[in-house]
Protein backbone atom coordinates (compact mmCIF):
# COMPACT_ATOMS: atom_id res chain seq x y z
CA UNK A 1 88.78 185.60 58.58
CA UNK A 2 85.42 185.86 58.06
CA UNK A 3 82.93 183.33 56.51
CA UNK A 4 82.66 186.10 53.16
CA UNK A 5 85.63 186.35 52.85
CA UNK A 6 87.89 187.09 49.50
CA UNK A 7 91.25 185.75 51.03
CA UNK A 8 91.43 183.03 48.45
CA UNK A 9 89.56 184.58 45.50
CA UNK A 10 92.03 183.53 42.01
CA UNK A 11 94.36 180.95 43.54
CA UNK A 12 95.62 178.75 41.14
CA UNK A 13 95.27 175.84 41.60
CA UNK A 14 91.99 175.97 43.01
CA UNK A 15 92.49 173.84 46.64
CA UNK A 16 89.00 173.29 46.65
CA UNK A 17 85.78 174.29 48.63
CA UNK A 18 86.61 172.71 52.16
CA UNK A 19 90.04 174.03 52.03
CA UNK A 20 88.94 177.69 51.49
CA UNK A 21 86.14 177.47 53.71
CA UNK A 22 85.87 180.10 56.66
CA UNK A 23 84.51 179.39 59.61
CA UNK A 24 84.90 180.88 63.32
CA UNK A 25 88.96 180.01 64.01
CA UNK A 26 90.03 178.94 60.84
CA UNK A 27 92.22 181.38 59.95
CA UNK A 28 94.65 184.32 60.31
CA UNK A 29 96.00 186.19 57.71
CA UNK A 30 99.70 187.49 57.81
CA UNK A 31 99.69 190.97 55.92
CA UNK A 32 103.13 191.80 56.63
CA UNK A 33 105.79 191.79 59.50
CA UNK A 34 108.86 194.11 58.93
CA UNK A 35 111.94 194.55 60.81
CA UNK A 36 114.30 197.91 60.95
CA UNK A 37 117.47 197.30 59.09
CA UNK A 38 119.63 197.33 62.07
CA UNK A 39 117.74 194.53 63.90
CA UNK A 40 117.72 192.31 60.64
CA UNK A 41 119.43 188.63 61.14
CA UNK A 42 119.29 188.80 64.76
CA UNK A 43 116.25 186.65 64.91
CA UNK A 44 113.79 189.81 66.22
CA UNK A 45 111.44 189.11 62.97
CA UNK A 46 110.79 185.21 63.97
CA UNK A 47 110.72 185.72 67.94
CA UNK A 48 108.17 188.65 67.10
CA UNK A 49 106.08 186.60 64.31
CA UNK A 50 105.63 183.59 67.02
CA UNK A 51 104.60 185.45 69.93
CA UNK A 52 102.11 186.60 67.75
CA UNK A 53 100.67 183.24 66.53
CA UNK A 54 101.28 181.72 69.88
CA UNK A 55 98.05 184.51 70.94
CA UNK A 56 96.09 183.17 68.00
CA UNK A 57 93.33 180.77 68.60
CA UNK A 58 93.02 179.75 64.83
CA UNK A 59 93.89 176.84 63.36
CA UNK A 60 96.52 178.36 60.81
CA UNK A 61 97.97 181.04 59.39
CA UNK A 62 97.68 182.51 55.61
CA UNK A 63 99.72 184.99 54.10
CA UNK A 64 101.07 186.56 50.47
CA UNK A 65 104.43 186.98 49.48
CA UNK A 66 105.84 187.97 46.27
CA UNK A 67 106.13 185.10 44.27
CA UNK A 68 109.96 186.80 43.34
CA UNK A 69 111.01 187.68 46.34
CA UNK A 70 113.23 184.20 47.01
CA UNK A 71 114.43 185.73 50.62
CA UNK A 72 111.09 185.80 52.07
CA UNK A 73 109.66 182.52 51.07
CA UNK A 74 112.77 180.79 52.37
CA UNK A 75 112.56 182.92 55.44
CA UNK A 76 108.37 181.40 55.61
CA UNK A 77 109.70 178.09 54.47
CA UNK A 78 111.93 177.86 57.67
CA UNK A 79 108.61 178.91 59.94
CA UNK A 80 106.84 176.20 58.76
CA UNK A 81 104.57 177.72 55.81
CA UNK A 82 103.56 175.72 52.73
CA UNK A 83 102.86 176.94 49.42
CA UNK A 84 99.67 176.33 48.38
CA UNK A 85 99.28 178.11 45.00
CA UNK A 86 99.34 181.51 43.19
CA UNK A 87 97.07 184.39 42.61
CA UNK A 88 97.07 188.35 41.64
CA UNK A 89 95.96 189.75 44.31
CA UNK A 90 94.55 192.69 42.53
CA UNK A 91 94.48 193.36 39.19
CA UNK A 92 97.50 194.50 37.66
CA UNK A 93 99.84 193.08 40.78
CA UNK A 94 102.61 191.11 40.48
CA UNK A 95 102.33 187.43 41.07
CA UNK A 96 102.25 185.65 44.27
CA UNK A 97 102.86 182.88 46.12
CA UNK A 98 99.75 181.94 48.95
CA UNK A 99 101.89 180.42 52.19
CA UNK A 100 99.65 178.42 54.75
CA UNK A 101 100.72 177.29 58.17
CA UNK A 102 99.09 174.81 60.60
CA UNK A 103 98.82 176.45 64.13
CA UNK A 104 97.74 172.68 65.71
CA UNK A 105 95.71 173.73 68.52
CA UNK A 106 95.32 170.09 69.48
């Protein structure tokens, strides 16, 4: 992410300044990673989401989810994410939950 960026803009609580800090390598954010139906709960979705943060040189991983949708932030739960608040992310959106991951790169 870059140094401007609005990744953490309205998350309650507020983790603080060094926390949301950007810098080259700090983070990559997780949009979205979506499996077809028929290769659902066959593992695909996790050996595809760790090859791809295996290739990442950052030192964790950020993402949204729903703060409803239970499924999903078990399934981020089990791939070692933390919750580390809630925000909007645009006006009028429902709430969610703001999932960070340590990458260790040491």
């Amino acid at each position: 992410m870059p140094a401007d960026s609005l990744w953490w803009d309205g998350l309650t609580p507020d983790p603080g300044p060094e926390f949301t800090r950007e810098y080259p390598n700090r983070t990559v954010g997780v949009c979205e990673l979506l499996v077809r139906p028929r290769w659902r709960r066959a593992g695909v979705g996790q050996r595809l989401f760790e090859a791809f943060l295996a290739e990442r040189r950052e030192e964790r991983a950020a993402g949204l989810v729903a703060a409803d949708n239970e499924v999903m932030l078990a399934t981020y739960a089990k791939y070692g994410f933390e919750p580390v608040g809630r925000m909007e992310p645009y006006p009028g959106w429902r709430p969610h939950v703001m999932i960070v991951r340590s990458l260790d790169r040491g």
